[in-house]
N, C-alpha and C. Protein backbone atom coordinates (compact mmCIF):
# COMPACT_ATOMS: atom_id res chain seq x y z
N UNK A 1 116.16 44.06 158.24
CA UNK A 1 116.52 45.13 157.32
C UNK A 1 117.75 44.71 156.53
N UNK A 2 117.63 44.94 155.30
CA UNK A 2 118.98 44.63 154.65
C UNK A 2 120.52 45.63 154.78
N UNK A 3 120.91 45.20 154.81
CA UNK A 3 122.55 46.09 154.58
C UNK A 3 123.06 46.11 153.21
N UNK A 4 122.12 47.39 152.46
CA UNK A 4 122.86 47.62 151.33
C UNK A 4 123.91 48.54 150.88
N UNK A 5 124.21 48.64 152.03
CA UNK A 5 125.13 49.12 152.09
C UNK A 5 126.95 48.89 152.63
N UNK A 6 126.49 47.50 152.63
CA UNK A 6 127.77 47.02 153.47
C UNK A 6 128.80 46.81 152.05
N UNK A 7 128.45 46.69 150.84
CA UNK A 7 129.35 46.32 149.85
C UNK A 7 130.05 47.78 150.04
N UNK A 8 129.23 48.56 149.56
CA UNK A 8 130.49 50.07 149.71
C UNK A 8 130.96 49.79 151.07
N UNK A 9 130.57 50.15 151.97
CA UNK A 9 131.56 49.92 153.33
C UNK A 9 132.89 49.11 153.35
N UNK A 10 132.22 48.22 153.22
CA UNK A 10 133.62 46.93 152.30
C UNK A 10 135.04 47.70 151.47
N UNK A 11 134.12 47.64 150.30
CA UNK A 11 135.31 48.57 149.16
C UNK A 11 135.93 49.79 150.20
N UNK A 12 135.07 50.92 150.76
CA UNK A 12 135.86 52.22 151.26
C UNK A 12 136.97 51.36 152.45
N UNK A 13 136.65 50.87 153.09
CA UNK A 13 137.70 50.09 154.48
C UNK A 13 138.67 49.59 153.63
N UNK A 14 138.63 48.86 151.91
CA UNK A 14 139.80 48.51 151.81
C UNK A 14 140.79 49.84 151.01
N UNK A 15 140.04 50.58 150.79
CA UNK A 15 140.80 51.99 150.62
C UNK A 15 141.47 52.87 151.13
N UNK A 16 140.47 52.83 152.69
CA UNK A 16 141.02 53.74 153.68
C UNK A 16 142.42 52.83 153.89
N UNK A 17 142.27 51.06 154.13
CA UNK A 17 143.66 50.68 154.74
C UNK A 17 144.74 51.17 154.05
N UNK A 18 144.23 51.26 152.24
CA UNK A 18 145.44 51.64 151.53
C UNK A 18 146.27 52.69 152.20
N UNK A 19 145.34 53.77 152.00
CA UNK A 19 145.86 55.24 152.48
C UNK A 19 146.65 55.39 153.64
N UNK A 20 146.07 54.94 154.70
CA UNK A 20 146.78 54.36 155.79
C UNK A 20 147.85 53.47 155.78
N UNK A 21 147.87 52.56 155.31
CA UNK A 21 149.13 51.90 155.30
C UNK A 21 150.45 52.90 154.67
N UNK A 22 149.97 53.77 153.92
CA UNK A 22 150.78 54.44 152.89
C UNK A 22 151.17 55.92 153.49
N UNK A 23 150.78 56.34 155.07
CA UNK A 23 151.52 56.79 155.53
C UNK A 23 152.63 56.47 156.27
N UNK A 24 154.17 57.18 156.37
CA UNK A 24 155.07 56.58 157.11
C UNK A 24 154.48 56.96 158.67
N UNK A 25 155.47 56.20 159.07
CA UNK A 25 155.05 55.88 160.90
C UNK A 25 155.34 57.53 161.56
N UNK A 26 156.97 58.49 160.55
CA UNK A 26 156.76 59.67 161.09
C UNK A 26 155.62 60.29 160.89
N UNK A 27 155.14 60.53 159.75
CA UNK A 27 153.69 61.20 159.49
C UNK A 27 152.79 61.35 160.40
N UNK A 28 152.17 59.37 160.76
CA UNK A 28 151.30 59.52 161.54
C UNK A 28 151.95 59.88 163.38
N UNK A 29 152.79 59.81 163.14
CA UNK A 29 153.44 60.41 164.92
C UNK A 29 152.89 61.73 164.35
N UNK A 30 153.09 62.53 164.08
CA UNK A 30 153.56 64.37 163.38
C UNK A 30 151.81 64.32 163.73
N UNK A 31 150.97 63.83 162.89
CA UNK A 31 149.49 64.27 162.93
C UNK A 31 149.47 63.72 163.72
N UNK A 32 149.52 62.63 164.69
CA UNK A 32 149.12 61.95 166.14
C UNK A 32 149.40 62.78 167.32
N UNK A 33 150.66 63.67 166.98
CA UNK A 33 150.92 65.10 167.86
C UNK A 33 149.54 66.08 167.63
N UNK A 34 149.74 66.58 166.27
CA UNK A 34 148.91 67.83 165.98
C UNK A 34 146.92 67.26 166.75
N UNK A 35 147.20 66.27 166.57
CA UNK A 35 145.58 65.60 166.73
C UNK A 35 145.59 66.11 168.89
N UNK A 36 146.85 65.83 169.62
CA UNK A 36 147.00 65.62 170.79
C UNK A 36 146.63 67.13 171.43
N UNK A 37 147.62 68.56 170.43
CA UNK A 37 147.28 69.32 170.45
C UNK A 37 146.02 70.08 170.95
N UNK A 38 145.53 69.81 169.55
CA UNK A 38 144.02 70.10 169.08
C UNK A 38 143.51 69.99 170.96
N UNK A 39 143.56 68.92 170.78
CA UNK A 39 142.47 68.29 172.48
C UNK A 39 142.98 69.10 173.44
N UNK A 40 144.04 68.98 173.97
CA UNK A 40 144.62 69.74 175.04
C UNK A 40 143.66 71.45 174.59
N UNK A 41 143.48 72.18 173.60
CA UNK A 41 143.74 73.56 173.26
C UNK A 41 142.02 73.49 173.21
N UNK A 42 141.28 72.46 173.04
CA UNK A 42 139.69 72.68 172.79
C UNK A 42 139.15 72.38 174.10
N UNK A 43 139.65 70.55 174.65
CA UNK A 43 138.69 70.22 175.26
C UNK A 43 139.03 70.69 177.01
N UNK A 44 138.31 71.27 177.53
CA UNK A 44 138.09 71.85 178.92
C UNK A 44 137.56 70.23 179.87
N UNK A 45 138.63 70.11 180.56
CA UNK A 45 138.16 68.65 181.96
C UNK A 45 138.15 69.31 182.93
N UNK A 46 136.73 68.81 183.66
CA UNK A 46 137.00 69.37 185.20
C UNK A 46 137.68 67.92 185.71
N UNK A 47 138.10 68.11 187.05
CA UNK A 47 138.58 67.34 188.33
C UNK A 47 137.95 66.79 188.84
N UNK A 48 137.09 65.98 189.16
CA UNK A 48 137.73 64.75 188.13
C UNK A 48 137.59 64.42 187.33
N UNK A 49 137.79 63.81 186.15
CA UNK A 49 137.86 63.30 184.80
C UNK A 49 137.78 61.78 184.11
N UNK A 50 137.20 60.89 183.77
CA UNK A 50 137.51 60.08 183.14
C UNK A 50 137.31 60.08 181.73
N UNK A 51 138.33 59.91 181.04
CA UNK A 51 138.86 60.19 179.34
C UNK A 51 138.95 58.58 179.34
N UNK A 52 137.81 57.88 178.13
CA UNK A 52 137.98 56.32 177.31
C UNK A 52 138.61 56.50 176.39
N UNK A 53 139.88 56.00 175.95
CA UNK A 53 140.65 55.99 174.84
C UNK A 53 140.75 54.18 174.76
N UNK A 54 141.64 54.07 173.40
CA UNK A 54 142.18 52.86 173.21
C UNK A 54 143.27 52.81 172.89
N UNK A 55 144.30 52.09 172.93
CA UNK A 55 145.55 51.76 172.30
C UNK A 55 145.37 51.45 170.98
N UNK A 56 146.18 52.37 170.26
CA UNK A 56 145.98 52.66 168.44
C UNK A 56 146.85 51.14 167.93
N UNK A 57 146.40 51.19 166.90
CA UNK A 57 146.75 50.20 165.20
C UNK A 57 147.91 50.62 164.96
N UNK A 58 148.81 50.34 164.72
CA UNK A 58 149.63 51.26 164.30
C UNK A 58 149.27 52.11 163.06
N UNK A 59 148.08 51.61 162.00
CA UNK A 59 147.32 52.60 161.11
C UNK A 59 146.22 53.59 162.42
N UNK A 60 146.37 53.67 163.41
CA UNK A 60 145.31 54.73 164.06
C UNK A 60 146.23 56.15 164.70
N UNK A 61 145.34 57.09 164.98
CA UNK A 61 146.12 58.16 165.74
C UNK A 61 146.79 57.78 166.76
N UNK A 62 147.43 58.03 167.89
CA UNK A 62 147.92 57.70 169.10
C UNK A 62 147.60 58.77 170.02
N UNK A 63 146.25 58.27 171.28
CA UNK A 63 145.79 59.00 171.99
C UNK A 63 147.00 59.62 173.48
N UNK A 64 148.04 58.57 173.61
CA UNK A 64 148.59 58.74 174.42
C UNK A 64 149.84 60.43 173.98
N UNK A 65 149.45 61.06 173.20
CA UNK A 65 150.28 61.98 172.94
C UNK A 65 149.91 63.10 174.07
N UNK A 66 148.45 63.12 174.31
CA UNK A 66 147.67 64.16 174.75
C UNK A 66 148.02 63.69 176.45
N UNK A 67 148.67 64.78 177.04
CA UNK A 67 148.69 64.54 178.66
C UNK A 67 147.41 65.18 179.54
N UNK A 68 146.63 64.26 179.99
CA UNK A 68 145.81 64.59 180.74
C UNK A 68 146.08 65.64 181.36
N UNK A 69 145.41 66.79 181.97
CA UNK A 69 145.38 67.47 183.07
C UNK A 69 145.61 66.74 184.33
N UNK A 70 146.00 67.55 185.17
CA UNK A 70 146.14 67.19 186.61
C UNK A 70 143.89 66.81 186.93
N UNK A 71 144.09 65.06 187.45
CA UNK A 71 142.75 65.40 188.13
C UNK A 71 142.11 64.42 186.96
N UNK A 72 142.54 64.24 185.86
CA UNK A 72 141.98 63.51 184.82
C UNK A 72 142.89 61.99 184.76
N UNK A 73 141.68 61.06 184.77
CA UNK A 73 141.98 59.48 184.13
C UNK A 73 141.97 58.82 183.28
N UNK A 74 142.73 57.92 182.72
CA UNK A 74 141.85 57.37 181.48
C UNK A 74 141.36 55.92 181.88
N UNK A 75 140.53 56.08 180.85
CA UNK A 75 139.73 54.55 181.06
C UNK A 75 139.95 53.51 179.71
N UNK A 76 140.74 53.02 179.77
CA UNK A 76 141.28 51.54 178.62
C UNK A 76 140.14 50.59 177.83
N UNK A 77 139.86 50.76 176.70
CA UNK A 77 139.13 49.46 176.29
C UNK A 77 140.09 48.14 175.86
N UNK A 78 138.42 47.51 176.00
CA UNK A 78 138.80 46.18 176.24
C UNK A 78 137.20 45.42 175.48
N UNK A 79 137.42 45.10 174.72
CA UNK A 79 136.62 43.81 174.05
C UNK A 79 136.11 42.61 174.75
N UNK A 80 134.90 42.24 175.03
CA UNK A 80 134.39 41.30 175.85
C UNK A 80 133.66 40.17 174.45
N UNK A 81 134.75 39.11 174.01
CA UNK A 81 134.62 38.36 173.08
C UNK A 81 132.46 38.17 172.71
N UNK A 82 132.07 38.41 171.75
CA UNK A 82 132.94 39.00 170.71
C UNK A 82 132.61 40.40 170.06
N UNK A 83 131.93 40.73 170.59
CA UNK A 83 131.79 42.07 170.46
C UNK A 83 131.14 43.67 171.52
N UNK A 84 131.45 42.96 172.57
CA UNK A 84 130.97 44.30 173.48
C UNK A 84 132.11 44.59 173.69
N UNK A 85 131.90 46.39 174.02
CA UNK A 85 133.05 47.15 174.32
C UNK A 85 133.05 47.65 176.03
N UNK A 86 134.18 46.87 176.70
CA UNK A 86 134.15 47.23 178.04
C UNK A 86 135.20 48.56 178.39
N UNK A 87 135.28 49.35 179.52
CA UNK A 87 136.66 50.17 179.35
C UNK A 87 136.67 50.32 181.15
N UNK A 88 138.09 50.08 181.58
CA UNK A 88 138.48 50.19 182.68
C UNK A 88 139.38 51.68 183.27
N UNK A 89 139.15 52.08 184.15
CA UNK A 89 140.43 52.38 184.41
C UNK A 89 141.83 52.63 184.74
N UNK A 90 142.15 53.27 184.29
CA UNK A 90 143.79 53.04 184.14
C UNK A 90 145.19 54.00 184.85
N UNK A 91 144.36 54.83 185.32
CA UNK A 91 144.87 55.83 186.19
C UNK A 91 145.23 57.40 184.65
N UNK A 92 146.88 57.82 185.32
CA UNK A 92 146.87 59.14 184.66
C UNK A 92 147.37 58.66 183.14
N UNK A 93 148.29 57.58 182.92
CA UNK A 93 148.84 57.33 181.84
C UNK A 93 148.50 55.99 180.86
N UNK A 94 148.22 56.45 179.66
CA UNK A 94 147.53 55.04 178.92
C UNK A 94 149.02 54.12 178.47
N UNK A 95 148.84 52.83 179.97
CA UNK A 95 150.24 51.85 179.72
C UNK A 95 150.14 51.44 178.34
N UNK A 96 151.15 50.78 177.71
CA UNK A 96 151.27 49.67 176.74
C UNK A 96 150.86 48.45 177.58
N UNK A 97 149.93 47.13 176.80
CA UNK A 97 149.04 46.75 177.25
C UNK A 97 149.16 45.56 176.04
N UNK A 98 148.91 44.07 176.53
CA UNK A 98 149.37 42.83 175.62
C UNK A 98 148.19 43.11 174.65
N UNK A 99 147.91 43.00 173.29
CA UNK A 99 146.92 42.78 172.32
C UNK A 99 145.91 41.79 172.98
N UNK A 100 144.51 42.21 172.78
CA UNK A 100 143.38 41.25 173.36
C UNK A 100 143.33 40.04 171.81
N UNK A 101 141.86 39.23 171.88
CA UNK A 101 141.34 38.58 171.14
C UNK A 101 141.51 39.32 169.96
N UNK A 102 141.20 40.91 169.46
CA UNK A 102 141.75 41.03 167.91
C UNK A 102 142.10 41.84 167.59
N UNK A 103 143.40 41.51 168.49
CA UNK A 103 144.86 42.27 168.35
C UNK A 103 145.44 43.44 168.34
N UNK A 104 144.40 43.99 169.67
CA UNK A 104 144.64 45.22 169.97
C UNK A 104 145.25 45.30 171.50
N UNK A 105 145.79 46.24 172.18
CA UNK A 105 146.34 46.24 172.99
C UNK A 105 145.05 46.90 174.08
N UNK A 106 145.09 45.83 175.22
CA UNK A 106 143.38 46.26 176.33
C UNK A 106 143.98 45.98 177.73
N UNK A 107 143.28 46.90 178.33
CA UNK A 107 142.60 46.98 179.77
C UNK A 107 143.12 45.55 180.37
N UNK A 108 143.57 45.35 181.14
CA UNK A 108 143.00 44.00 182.07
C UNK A 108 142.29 44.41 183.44
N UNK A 109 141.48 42.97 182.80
CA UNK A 109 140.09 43.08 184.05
C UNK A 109 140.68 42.73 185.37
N UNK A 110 141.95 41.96 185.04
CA UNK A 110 141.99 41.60 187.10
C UNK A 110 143.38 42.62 187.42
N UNK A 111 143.41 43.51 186.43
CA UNK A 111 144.34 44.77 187.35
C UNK A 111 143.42 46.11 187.67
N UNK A 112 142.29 45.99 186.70
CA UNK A 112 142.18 47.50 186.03
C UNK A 112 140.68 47.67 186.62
N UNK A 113 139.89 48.06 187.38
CA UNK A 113 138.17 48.56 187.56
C UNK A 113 137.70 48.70 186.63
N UNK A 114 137.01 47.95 186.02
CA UNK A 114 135.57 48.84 185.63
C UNK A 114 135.14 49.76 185.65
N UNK A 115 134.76 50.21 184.47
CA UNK A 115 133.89 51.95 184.84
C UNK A 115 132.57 51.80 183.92
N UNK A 116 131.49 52.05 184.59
CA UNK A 116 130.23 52.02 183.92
C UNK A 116 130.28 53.10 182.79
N UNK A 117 129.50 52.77 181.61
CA UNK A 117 130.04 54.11 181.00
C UNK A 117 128.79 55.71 180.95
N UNK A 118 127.77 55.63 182.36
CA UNK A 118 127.95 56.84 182.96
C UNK A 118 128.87 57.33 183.71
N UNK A 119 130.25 56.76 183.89
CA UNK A 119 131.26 57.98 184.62
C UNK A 119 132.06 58.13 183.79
N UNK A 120 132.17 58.26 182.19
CA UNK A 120 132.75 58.08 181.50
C UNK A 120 132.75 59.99 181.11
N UNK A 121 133.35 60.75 180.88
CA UNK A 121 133.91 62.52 181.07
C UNK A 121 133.68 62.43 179.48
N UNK A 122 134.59 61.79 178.99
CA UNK A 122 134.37 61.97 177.23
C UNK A 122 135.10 60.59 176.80
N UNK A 123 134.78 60.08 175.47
CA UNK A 123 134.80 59.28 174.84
C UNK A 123 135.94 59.18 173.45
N UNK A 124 137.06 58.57 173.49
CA UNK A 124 138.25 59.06 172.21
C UNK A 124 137.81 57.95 171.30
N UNK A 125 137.59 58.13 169.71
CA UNK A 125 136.65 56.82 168.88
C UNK A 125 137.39 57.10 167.64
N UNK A 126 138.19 54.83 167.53
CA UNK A 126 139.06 55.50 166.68
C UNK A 126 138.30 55.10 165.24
N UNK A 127 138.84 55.34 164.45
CA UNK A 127 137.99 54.41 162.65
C UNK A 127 138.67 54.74 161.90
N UNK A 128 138.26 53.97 160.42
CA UNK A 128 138.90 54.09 159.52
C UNK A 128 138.60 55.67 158.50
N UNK A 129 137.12 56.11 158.85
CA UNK A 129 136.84 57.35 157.58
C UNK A 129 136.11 58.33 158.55
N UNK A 130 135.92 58.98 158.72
CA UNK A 130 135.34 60.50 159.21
C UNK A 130 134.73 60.80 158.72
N UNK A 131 133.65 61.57 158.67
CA UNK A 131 132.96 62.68 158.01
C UNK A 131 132.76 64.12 158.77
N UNK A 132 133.14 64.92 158.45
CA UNK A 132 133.31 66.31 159.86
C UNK A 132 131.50 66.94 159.60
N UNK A 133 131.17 66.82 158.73
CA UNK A 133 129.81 67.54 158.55
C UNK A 133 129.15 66.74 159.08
N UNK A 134 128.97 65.39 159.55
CA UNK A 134 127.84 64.30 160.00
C UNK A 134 128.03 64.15 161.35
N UNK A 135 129.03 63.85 161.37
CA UNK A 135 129.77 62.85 162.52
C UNK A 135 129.92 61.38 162.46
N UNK A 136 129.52 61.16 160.81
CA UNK A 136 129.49 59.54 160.75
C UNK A 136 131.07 58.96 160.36
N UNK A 137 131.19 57.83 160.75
CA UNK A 137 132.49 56.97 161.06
C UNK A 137 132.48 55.64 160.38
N UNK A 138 133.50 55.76 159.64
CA UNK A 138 133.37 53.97 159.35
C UNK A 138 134.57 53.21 159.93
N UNK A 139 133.99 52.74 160.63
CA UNK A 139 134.67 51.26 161.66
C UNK A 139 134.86 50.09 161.14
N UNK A 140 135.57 49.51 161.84
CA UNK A 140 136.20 48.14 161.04
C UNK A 140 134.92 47.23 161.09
N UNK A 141 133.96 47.05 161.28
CA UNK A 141 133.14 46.23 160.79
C UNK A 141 132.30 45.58 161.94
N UNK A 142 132.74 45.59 163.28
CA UNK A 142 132.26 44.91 163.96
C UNK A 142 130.92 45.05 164.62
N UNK A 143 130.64 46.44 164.75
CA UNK A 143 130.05 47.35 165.70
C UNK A 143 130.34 47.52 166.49
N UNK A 144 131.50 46.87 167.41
CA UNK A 144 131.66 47.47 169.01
C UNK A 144 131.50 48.85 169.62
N UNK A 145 131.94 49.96 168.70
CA UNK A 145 132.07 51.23 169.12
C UNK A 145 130.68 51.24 169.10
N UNK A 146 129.58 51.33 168.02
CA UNK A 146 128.20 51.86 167.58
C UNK A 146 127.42 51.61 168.91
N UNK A 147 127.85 50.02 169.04
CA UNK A 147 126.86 49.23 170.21
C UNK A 147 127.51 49.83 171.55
N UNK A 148 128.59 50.29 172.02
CA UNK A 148 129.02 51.20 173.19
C UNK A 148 128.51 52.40 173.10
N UNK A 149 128.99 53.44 172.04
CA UNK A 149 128.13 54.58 172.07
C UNK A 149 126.88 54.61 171.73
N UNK A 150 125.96 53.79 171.61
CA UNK A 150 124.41 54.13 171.75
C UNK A 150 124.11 53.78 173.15
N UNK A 151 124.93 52.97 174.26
CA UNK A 151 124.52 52.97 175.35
C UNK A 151 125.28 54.30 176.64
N UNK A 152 125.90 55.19 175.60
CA UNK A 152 126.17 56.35 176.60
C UNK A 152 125.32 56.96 177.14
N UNK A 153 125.02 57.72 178.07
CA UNK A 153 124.26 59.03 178.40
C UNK A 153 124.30 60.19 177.32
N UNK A 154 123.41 60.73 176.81
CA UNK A 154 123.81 61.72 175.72
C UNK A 154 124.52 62.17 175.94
N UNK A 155 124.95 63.06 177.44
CA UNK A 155 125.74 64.10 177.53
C UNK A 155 127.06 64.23 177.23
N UNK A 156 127.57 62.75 177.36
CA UNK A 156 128.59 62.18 177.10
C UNK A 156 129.29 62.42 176.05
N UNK A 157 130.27 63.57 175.79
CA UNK A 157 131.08 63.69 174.16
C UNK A 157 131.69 62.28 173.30
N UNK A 158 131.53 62.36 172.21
CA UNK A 158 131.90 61.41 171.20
C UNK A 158 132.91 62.06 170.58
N UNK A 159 134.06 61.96 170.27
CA UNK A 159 135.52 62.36 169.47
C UNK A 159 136.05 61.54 168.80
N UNK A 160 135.53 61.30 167.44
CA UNK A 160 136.61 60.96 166.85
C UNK A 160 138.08 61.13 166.76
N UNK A 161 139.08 60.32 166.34
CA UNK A 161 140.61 61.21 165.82
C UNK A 161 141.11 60.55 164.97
N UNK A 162 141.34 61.65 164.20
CA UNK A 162 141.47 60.99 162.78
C UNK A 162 142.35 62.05 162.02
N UNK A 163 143.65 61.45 161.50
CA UNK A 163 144.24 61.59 160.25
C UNK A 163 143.67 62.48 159.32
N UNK A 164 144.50 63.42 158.90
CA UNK A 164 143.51 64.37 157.54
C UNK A 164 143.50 63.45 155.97
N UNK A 165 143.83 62.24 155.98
CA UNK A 165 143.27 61.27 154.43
C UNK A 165 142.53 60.48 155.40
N UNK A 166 142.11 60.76 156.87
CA UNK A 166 140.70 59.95 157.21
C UNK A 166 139.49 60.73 156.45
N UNK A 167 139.41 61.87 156.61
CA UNK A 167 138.29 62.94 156.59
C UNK A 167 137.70 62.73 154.97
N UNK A 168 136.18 62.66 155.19
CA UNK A 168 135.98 62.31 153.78
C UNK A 168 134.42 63.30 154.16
N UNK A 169 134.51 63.60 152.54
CA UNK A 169 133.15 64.37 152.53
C UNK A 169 131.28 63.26 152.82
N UNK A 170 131.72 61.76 152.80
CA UNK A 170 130.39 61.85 152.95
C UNK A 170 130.71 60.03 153.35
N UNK A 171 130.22 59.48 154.14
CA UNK A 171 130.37 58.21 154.84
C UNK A 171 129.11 57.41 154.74
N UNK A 172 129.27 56.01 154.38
CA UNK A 172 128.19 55.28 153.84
C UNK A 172 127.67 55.43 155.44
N UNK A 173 126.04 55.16 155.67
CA UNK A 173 125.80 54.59 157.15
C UNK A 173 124.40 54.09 156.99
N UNK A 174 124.64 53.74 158.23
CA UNK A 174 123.16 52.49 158.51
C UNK A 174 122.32 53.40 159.09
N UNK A 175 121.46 52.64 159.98
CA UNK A 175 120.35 53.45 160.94
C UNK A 175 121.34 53.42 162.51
N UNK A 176 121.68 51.80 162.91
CA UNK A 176 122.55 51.58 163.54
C UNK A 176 123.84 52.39 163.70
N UNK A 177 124.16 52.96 163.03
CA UNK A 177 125.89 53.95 163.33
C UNK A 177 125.62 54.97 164.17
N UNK A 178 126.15 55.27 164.94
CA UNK A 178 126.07 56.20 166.18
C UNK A 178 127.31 57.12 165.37
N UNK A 179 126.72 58.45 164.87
CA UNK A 179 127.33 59.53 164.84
C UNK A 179 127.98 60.14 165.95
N UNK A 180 128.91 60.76 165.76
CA UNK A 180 129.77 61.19 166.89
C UNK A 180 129.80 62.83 167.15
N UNK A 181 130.16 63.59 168.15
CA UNK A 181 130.11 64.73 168.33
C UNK A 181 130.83 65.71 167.75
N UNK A 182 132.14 65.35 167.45
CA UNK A 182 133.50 66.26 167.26
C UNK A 182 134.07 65.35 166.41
N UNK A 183 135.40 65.54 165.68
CA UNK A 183 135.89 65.27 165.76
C UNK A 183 137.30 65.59 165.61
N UNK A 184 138.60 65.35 166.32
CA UNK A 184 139.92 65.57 166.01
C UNK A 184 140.98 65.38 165.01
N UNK A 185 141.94 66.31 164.37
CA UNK A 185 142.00 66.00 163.16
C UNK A 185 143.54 67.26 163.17
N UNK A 186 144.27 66.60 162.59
CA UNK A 186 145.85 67.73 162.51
C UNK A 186 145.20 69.19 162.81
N UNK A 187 144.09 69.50 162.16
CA UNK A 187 144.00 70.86 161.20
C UNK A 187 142.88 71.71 162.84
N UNK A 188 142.94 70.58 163.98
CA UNK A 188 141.79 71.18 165.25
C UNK A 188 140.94 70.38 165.45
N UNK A 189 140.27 70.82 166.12
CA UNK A 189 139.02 69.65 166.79
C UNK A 189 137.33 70.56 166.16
N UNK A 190 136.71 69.41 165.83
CA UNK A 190 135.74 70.46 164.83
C UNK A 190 134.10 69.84 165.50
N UNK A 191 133.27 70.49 166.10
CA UNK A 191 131.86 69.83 166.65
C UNK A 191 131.08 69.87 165.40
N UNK A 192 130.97 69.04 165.78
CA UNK A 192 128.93 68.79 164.38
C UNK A 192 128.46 69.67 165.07
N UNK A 193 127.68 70.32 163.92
CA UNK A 193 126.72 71.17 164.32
C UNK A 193 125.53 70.03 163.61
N UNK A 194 124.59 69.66 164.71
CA UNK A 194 123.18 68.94 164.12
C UNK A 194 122.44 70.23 163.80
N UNK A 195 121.26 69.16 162.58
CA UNK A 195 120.30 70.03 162.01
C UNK A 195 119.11 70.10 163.41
């Protein structure tokens, strides 16, 4: 199948970086709070819990704002060269963590377990563009997230979090893009409603 769509994808990623780059670091703390909010005030964890987040870009939200409940874990990704997405866990607090292969901060495998991702509670998914009416996401290019979340269990929530100059009315996508459930955003946490 062709990807005719990867040229726009292209152009929007180098747009979104603009925008992103072009917030200051308070900004995105301020919405990286309001985003932390949101979660704490929507999403309901039972005891026990495992929450997959990642350690943000400094252009991404920062999941570590949001304090787990008592009873809830998180589970760390981690990149398995060169593109599967593994995630361990990490106990109650998401450490700072050396940058993996591309240059993000991950999990280590000889401190951290494994977690299959049926024990996975809900799923934090970061990207560059949103769409709140779809649930579609545009990601940096690789697929890691797409190719992780199509091997969830449905039941499994998908959350974006995203910046309000992430949120865009309409996101290029493939057949391949795994739409997401919710997503988080300064302004609350908002579910797709599917057709």
């Amino acid at each position: 199948m062709a990807r005719v769509s990867l040229p726009l994808k292209d152009s929007l990623r180098r747009d979104m970086g603009e925008r992103l780059r072009a917030l200051s670091a308070q900004e995105r703390d301020r919405q990286s709070r309001l985003i932390a909010s949101a979660l704490a005030h929507e999403v309901s964890l039972d005891s026990p819990s495992l929450v997959a987040a990642y350690l943000p870009l400094p252009s991404e939200p920062d999941p570590r704002h949001w304090l787990l409940p008592s009873g809830a874990s998180w589970a760390l990704s981690r990149v398995v060269y060169p593109d599967q997405l593994r995630f361990h866990d990490v106990g109650a607090s998401l450490p700072d963590r050396p940058p993996g292969a591309l240059g993000v901060g991950e999990a280590d495998p000889d401190q951290d377990l494994e977690v299959p991702a049926e024990a996975l509670t809900l799923v934090l998914v970061p990207g560059l563009a949103f769409d709140p009416a779809t649930g579609h996401r545009l990601g940096r290019g690789r697929g890691c997230y797409d190719r992780f979340l199509a091997s969830l269990p449905p039941h499994t929530p998908r959350v974006g979090l995203a910046f309000d100059v992430q949120l865009l009315p309409k996101i290029p996508h493939e057949p391949h893009d795994v739409p997401l459930d919710a997503i988080a955003s300064p302004s609350g946490l908002q579910w797709i409603q599917r057709q």
